[in-house]
N, C-alpha and C. Protein backbone atom coordinates (compact mmCIF):
# COMPACT_ATOMS: atom_id res chain seq x y z
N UNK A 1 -21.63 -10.99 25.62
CA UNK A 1 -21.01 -11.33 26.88
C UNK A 1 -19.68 -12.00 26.62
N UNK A 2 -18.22 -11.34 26.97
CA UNK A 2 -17.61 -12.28 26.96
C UNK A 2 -16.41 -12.68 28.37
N UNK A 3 -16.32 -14.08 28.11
CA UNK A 3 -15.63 -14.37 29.29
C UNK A 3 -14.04 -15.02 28.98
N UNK A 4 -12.95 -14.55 29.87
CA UNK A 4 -11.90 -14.71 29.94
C UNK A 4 -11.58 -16.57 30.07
N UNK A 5 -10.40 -16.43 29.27
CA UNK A 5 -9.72 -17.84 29.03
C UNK A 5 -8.24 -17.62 28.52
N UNK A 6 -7.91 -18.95 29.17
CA UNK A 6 -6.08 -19.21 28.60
C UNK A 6 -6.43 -19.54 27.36
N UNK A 7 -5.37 -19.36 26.86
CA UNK A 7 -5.53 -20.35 25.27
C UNK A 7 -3.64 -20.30 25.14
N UNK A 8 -3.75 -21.83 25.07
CA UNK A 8 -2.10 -21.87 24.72
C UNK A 8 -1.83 -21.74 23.07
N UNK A 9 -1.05 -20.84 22.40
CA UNK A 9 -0.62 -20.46 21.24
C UNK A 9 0.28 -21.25 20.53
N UNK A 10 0.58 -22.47 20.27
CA UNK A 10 1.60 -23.43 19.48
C UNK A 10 2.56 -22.27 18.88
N UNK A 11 1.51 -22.18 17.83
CA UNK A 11 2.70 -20.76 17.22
C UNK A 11 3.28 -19.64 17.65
N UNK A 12 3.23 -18.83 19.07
CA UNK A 12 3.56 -18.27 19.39
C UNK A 12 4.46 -18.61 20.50
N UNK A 13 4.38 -19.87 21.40
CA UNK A 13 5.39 -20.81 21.61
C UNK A 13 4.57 -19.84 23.54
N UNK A 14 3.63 -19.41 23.66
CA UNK A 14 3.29 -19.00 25.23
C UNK A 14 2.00 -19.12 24.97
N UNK A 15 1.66 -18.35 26.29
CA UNK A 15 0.38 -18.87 27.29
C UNK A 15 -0.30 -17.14 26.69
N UNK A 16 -1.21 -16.92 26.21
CA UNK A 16 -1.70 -15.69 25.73
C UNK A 16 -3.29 -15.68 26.07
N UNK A 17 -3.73 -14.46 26.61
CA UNK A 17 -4.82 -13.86 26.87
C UNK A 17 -6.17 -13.95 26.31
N UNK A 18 -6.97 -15.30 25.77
CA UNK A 18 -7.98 -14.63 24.73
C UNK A 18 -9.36 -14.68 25.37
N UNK A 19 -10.07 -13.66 24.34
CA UNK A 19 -11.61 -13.78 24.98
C UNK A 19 -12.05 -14.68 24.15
N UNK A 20 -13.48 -15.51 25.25
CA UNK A 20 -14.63 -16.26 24.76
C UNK A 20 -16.02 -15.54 24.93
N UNK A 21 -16.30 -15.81 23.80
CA UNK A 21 -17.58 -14.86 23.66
C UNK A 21 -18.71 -15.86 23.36
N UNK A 22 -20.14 -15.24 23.94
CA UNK A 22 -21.27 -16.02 24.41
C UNK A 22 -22.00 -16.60 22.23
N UNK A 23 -21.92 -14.96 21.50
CA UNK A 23 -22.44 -15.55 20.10
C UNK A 23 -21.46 -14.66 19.24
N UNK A 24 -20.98 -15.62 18.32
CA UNK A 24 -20.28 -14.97 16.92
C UNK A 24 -21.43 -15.21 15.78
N UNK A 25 -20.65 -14.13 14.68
CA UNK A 25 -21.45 -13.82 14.08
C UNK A 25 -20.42 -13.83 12.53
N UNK A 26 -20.66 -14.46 11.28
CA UNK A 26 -20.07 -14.44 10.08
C UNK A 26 -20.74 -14.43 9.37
N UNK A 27 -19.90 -13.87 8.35
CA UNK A 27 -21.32 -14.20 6.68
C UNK A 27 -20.48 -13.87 5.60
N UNK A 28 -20.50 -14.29 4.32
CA UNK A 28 -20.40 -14.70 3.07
C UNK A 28 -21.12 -15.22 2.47
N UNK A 29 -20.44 -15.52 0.68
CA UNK A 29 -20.89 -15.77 -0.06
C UNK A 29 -20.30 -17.43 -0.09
N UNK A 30 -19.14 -17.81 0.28
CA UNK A 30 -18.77 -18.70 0.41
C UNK A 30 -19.02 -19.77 -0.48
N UNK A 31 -18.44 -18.79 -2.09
CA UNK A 31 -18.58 -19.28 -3.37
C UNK A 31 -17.29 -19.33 -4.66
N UNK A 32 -16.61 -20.61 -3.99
CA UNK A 32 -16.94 -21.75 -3.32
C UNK A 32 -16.22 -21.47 -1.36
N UNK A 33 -16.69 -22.47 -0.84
CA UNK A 33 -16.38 -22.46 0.73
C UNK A 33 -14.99 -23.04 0.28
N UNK A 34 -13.72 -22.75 1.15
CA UNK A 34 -12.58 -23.19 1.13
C UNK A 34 -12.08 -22.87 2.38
N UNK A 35 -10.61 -23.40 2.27
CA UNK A 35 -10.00 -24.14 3.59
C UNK A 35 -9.42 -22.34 4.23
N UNK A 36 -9.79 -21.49 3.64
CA UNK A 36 -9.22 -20.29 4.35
C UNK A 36 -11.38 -19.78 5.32
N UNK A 37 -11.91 -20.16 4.53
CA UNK A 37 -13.42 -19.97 5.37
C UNK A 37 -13.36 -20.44 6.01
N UNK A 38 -12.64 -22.18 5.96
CA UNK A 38 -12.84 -23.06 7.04
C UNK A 38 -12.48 -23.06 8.07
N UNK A 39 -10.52 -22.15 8.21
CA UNK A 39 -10.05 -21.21 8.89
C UNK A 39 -11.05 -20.62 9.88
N UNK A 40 -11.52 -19.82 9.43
CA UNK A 40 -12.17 -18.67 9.68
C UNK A 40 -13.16 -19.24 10.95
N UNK A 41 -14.19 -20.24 10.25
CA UNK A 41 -15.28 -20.81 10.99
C UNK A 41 -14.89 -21.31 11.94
N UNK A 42 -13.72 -22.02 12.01
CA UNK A 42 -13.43 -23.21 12.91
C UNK A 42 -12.36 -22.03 14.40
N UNK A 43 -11.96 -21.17 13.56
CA UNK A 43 -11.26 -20.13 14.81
C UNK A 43 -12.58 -19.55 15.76
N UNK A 44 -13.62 -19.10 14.70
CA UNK A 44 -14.85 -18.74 15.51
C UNK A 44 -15.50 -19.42 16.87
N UNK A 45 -15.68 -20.81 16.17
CA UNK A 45 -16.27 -21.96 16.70
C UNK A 45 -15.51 -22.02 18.11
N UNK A 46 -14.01 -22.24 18.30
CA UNK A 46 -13.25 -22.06 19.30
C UNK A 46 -13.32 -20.85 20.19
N UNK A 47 -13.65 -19.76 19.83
CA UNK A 47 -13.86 -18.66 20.68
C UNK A 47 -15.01 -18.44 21.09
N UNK A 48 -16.44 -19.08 20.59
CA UNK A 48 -17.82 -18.69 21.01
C UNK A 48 -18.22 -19.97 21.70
N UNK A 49 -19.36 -19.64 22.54
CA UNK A 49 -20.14 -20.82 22.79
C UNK A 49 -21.70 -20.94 21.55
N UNK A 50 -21.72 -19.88 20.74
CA UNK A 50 -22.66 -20.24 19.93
C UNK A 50 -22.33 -19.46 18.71
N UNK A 51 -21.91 -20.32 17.61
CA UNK A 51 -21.76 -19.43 16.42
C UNK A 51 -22.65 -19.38 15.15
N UNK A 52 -22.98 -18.00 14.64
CA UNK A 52 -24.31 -18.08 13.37
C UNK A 52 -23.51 -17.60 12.05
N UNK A 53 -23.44 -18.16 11.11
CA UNK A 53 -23.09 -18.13 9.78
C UNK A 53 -24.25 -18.11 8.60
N UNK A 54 -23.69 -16.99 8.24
CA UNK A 54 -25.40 -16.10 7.27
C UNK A 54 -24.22 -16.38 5.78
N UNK A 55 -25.28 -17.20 4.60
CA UNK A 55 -24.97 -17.43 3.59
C UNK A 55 -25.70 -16.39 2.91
N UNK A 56 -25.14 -15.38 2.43
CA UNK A 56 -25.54 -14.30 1.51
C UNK A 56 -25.87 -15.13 0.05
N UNK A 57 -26.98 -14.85 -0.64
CA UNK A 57 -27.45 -15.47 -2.64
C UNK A 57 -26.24 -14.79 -3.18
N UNK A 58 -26.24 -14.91 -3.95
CA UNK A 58 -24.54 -14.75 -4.36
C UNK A 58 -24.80 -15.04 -6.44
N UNK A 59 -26.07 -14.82 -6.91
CA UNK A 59 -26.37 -15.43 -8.50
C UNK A 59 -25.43 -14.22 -9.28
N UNK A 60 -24.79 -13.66 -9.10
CA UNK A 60 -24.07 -12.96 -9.98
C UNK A 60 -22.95 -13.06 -9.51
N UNK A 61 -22.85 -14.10 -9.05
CA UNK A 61 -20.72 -14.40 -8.44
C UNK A 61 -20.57 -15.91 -9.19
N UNK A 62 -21.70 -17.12 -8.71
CA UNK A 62 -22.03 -18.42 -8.75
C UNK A 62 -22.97 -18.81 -9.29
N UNK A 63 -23.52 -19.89 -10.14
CA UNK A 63 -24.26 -20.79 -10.53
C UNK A 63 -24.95 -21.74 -9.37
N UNK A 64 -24.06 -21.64 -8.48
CA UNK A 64 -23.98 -22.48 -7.36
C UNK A 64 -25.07 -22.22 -6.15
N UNK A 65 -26.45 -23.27 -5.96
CA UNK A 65 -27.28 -22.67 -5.37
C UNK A 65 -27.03 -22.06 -3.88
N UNK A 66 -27.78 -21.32 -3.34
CA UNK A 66 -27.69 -20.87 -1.83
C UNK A 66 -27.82 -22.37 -0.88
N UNK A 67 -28.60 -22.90 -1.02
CA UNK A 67 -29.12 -24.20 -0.53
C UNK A 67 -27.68 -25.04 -0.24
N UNK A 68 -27.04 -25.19 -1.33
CA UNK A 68 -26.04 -25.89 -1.85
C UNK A 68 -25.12 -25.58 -0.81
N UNK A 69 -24.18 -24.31 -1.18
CA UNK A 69 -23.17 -23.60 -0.28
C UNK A 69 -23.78 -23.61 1.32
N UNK A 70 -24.80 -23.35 1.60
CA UNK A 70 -24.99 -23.42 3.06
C UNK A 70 -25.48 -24.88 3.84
N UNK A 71 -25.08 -25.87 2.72
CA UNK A 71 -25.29 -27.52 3.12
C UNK A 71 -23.75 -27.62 3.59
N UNK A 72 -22.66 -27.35 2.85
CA UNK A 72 -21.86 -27.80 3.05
C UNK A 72 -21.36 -27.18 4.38
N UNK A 73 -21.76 -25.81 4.63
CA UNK A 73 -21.13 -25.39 6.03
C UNK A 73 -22.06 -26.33 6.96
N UNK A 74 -23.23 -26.40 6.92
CA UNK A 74 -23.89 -27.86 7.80
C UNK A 74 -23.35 -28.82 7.91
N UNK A 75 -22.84 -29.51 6.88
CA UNK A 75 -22.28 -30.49 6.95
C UNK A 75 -21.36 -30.93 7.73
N UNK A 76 -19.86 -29.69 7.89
CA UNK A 76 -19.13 -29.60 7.91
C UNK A 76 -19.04 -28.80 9.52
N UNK A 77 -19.98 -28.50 9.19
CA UNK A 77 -19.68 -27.90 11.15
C UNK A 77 -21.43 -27.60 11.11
N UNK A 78 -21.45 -28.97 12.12
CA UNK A 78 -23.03 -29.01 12.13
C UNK A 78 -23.35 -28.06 13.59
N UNK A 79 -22.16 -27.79 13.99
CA UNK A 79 -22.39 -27.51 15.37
C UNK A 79 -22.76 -25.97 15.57
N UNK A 80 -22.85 -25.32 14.09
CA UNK A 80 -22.91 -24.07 14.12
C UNK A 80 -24.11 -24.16 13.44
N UNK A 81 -24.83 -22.92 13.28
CA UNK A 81 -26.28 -21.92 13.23
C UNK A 81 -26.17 -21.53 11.70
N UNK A 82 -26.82 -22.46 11.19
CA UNK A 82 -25.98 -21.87 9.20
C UNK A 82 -27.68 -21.42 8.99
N UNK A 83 -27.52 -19.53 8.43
CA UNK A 83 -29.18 -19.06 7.79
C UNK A 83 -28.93 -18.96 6.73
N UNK A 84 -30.03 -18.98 5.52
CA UNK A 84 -29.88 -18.41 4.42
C UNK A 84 -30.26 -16.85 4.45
N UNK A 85 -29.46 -16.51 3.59
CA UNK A 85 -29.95 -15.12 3.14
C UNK A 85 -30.38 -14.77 1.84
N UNK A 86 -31.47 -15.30 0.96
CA UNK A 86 -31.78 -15.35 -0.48
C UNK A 86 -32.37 -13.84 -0.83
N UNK A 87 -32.52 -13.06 0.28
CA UNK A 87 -32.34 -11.40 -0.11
C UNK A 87 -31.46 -10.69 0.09
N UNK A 88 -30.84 -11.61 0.63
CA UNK A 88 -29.47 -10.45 0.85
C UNK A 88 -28.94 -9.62 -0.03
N UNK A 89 -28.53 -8.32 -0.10
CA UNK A 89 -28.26 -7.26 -1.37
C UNK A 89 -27.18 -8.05 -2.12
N UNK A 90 -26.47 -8.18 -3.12
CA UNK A 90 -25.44 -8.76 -3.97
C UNK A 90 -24.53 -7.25 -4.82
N UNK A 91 -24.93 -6.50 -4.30
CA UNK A 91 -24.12 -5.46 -4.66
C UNK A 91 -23.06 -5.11 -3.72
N UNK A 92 -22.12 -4.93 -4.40
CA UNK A 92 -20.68 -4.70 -3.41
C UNK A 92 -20.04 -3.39 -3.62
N UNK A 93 -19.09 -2.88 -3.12
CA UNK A 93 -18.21 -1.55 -2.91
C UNK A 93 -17.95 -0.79 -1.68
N UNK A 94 -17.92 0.35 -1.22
CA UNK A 94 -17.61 0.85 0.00
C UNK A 94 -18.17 2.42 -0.22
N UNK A 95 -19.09 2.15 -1.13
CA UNK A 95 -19.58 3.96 -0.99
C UNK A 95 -20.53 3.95 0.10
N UNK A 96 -21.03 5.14 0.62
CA UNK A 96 -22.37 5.44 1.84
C UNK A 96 -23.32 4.89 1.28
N UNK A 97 -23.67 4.96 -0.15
CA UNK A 97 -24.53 4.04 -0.62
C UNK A 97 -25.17 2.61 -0.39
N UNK A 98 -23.81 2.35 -0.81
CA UNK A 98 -23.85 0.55 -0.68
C UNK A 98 -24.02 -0.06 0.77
N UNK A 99 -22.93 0.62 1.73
CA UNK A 99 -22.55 0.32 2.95
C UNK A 99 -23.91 0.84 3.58
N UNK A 100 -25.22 1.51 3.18
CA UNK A 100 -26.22 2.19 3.77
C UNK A 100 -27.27 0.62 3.71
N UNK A 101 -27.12 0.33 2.57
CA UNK A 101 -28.05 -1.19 2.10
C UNK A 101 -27.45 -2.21 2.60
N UNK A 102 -26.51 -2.35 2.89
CA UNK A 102 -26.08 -3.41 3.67
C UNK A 102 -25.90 -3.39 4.85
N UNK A 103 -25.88 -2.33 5.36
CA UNK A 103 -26.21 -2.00 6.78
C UNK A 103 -27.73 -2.37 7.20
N UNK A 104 -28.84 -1.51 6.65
CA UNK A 104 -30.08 -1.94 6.64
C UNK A 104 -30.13 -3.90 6.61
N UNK A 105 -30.09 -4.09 5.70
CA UNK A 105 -30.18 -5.87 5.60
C UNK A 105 -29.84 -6.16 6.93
N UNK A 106 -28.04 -5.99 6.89
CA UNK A 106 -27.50 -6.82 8.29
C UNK A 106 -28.55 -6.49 9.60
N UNK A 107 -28.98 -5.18 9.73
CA UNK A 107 -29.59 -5.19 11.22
C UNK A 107 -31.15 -5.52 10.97
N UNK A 108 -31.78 -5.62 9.55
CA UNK A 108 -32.97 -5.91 10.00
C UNK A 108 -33.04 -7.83 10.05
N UNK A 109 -31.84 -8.71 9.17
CA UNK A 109 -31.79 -9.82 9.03
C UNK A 109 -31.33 -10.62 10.67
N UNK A 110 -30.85 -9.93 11.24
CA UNK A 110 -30.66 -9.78 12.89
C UNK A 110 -30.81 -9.55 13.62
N UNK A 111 -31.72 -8.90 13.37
CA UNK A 111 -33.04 -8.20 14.10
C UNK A 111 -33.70 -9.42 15.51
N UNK A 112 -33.21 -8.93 16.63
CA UNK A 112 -33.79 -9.49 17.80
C UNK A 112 -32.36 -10.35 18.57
N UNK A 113 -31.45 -10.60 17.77
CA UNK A 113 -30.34 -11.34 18.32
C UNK A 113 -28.99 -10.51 18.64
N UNK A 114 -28.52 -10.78 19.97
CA UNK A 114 -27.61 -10.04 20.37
C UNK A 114 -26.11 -11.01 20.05
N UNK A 115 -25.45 -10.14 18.93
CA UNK A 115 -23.84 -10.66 18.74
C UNK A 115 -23.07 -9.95 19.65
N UNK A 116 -21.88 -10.61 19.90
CA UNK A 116 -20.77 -10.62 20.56
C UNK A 116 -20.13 -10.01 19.97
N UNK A 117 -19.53 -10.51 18.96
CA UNK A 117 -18.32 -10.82 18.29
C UNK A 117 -18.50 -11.13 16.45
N UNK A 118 -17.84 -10.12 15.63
CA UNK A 118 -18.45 -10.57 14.39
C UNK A 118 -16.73 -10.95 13.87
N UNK A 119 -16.88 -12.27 12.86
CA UNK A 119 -15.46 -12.77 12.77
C UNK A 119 -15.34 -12.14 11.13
N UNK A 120 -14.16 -11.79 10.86
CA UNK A 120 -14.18 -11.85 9.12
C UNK A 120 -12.50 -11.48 9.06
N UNK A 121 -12.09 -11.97 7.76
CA UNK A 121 -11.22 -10.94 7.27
C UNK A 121 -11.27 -10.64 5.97
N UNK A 122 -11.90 -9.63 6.35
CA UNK A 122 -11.76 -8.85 5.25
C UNK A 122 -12.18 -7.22 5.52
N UNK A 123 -12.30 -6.44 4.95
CA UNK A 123 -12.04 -4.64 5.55
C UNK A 123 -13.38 -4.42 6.61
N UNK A 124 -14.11 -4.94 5.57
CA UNK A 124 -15.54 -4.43 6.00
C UNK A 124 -16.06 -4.90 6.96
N UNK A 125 -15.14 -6.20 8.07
CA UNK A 125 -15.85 -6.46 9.35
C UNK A 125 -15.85 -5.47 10.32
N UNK A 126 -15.24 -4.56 10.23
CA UNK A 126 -14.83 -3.17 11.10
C UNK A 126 -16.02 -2.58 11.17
N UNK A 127 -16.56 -2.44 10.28
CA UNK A 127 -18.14 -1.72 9.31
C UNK A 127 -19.11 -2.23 10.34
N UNK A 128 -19.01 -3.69 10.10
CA UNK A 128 -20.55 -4.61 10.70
C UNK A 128 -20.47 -4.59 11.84
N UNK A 129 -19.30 -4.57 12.51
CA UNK A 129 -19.09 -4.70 13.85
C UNK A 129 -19.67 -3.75 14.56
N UNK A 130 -19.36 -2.45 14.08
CA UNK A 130 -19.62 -1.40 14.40
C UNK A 130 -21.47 -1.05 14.03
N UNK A 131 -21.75 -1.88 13.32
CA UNK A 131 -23.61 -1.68 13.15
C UNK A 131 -23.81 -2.89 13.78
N UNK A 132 -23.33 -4.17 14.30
CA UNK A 132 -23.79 -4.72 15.27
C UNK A 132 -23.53 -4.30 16.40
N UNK A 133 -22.92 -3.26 17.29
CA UNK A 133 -22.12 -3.03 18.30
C UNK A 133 -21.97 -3.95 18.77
N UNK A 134 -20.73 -4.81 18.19
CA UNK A 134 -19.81 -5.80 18.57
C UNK A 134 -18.68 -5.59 18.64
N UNK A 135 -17.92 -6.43 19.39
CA UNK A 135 -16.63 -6.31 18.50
C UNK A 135 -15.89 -7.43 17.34
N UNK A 136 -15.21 -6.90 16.75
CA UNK A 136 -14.62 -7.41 15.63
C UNK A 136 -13.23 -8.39 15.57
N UNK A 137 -13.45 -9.58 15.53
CA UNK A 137 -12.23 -10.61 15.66
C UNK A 137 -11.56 -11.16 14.22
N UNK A 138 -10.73 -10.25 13.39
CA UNK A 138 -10.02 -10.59 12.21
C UNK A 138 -9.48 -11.51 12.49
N UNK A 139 -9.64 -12.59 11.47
CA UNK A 139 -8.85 -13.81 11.19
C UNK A 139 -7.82 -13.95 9.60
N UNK A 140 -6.96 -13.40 10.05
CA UNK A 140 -6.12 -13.95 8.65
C UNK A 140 -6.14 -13.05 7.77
N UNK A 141 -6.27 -11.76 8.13
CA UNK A 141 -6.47 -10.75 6.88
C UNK A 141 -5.57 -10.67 5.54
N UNK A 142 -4.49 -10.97 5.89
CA UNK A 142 -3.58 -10.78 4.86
C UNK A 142 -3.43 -12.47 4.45
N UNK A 143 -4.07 -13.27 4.59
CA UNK A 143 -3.85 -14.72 3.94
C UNK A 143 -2.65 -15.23 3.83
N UNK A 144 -2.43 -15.60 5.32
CA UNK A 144 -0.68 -15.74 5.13
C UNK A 144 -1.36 -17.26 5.89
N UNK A 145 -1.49 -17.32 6.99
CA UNK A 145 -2.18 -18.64 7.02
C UNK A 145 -2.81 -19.55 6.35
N UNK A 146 -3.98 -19.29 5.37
CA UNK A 146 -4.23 -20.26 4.38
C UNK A 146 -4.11 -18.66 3.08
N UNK A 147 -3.54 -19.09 2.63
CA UNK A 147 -3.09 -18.29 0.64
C UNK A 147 -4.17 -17.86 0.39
N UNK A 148 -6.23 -18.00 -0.06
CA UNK A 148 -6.52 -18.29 -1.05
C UNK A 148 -7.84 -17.54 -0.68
N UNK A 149 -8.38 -17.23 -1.93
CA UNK A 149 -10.15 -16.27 -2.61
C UNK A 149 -10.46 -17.49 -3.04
N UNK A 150 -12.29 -16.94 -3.07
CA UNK A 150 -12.52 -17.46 -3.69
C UNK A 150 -12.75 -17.20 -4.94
N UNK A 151 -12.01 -15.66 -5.35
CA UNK A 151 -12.48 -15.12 -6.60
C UNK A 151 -10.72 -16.02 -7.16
N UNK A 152 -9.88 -16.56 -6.58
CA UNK A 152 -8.90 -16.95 -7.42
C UNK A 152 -9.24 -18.54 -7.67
N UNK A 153 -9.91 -19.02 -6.76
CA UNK A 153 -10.56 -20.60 -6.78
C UNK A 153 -11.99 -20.59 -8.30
N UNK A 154 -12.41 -19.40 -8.31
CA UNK A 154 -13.53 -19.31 -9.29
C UNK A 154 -12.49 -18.91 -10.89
N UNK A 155 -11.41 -18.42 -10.64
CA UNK A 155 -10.65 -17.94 -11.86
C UNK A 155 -10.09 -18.79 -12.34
N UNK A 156 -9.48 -20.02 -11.58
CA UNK A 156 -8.35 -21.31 -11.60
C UNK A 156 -8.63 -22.12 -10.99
N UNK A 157 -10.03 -23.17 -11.18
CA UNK A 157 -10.47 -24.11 -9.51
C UNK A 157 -9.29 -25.39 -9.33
N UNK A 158 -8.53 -25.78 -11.01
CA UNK A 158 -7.58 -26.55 -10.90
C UNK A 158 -6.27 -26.12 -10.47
N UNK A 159 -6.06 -25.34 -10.61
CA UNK A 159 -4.65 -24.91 -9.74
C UNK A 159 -5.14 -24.81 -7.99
N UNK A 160 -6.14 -24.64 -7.61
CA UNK A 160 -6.40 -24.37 -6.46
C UNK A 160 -7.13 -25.30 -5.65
N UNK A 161 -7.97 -26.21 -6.13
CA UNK A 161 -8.50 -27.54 -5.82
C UNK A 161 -8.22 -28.16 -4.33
N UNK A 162 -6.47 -28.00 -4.37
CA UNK A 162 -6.17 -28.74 -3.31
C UNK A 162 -6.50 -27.56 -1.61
N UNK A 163 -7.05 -26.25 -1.90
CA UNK A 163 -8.09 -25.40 -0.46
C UNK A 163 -9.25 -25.88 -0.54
N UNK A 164 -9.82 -26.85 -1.20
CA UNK A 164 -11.83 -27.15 -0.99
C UNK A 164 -11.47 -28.78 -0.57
N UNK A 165 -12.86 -28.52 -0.09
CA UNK A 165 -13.27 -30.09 0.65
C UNK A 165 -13.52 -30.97 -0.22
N UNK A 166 -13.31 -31.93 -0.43
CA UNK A 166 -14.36 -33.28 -1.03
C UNK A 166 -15.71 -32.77 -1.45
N UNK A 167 -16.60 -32.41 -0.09
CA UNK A 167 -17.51 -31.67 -0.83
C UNK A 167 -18.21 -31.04 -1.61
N UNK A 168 -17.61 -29.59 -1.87
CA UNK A 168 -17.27 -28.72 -2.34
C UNK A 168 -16.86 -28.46 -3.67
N UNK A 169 -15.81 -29.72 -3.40
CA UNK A 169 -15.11 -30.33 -4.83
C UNK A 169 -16.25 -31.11 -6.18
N UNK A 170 -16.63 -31.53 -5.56
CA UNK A 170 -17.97 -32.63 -5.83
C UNK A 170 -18.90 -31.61 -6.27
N UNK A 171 -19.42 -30.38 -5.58
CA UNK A 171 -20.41 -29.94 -5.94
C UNK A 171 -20.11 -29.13 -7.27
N UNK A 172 -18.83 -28.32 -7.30
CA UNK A 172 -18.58 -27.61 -8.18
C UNK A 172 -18.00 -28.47 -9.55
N UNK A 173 -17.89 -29.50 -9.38
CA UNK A 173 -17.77 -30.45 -10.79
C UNK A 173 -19.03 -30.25 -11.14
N UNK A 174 -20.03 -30.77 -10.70
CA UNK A 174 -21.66 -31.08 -10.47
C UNK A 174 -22.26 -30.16 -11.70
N UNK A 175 -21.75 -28.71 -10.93
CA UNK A 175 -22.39 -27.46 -11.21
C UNK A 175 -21.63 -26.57 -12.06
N UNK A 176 -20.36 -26.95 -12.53
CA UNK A 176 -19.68 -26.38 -13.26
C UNK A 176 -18.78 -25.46 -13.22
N UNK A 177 -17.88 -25.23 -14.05
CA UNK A 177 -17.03 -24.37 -13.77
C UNK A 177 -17.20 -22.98 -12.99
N UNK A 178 -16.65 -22.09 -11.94
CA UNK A 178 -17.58 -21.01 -11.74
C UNK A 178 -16.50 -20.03 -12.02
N UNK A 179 -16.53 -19.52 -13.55
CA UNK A 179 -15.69 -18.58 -13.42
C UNK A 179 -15.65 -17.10 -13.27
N UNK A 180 -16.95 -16.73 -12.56
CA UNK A 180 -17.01 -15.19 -12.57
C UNK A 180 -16.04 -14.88 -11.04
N UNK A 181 -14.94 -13.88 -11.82
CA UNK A 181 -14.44 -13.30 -10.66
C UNK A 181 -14.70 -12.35 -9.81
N UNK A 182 -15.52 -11.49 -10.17
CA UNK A 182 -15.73 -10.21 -9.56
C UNK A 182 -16.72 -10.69 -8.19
């Protein structure tokens, strides 16, 4: 369901058109969570009246438990719906294959709940959107608003340090370097 609203644009310097939608819908690995996710969540949060954030297991990206990564989005925006997903597939690419298993997951892990609106940027929200019949609200695709991966935060966490929270920061000292990029 969504319903019409002003939203004044700072950066665009006018009064612009946006929709509010009843539930958004995100998910990652959010390994590590940084200030371009945080982006992401917090644009969501503003456009829905109820937003759900699905932490995909992620043991062949991170060291870093599921538990862990989906505390800090609690933490940090308690006001949102944080699930785990400790089956979620961990295989990635864009063949019919892959996109067939991750299709399956997404609609049976959602199974009974009606999304609005699925937020991401990155290619493949086009994908989910389209197997949630939602629509799709890109945030930041080209990272011109906040710079940063987390596959470049896992490659270099000291050059990059200053996109993670206190949190975040804390946990990945904790837990160690995470340098798998892929």
């Amino acid at each position: 369901m969504r319903l019409g609203r002003l939203l004044d644009h700072k950066r665009a310097g006018g009064i612009e058109w946006s929709t509010m939608y009843k539930t958004g819908l995100t998910v990652g690995k959010f390994a590590p969570l940084h200030r371009g996710h945080q982006h992401l969540i917090e644009t969501a949060l503003a456009e829905t009246e109820h937003l759900i954030v699905v932490v995909y297991q992620a043991k062949s990206v991170t060291p870093i438990p599921l538990e862990v990564r989906a505390g800090w989005i609690r933490t940090l925006y308690p006001q949102a719906e944080v699930l785990e997903a400790p089956d979620a597939p961990e295989i990635s690419g864009n063949s019919p294959e892959i996109r067939k298993i991750h299709e399956e997951f997404l609609r049976s892990f959602m199974a009974g709940r009606k999304i609005d609106v699925f937020f991401s940027s990155e290619a493949y929200g086009d994908w989910a959107a389209k197997v949630l019949h939602c629509d799709h609200r890109v945030v930041d695709r080209e990272r011109i608003r906040v710079p940063i991966s987390a596959t470049d935060i896992r490659a270099n966490r000291e050059a990059y340090s200053h996109f993670l929270d206190p949190i975040v920061l804390a946990d990945l000292e904790k837990y160690g370097d995470t340098v798998r990029t892929f």
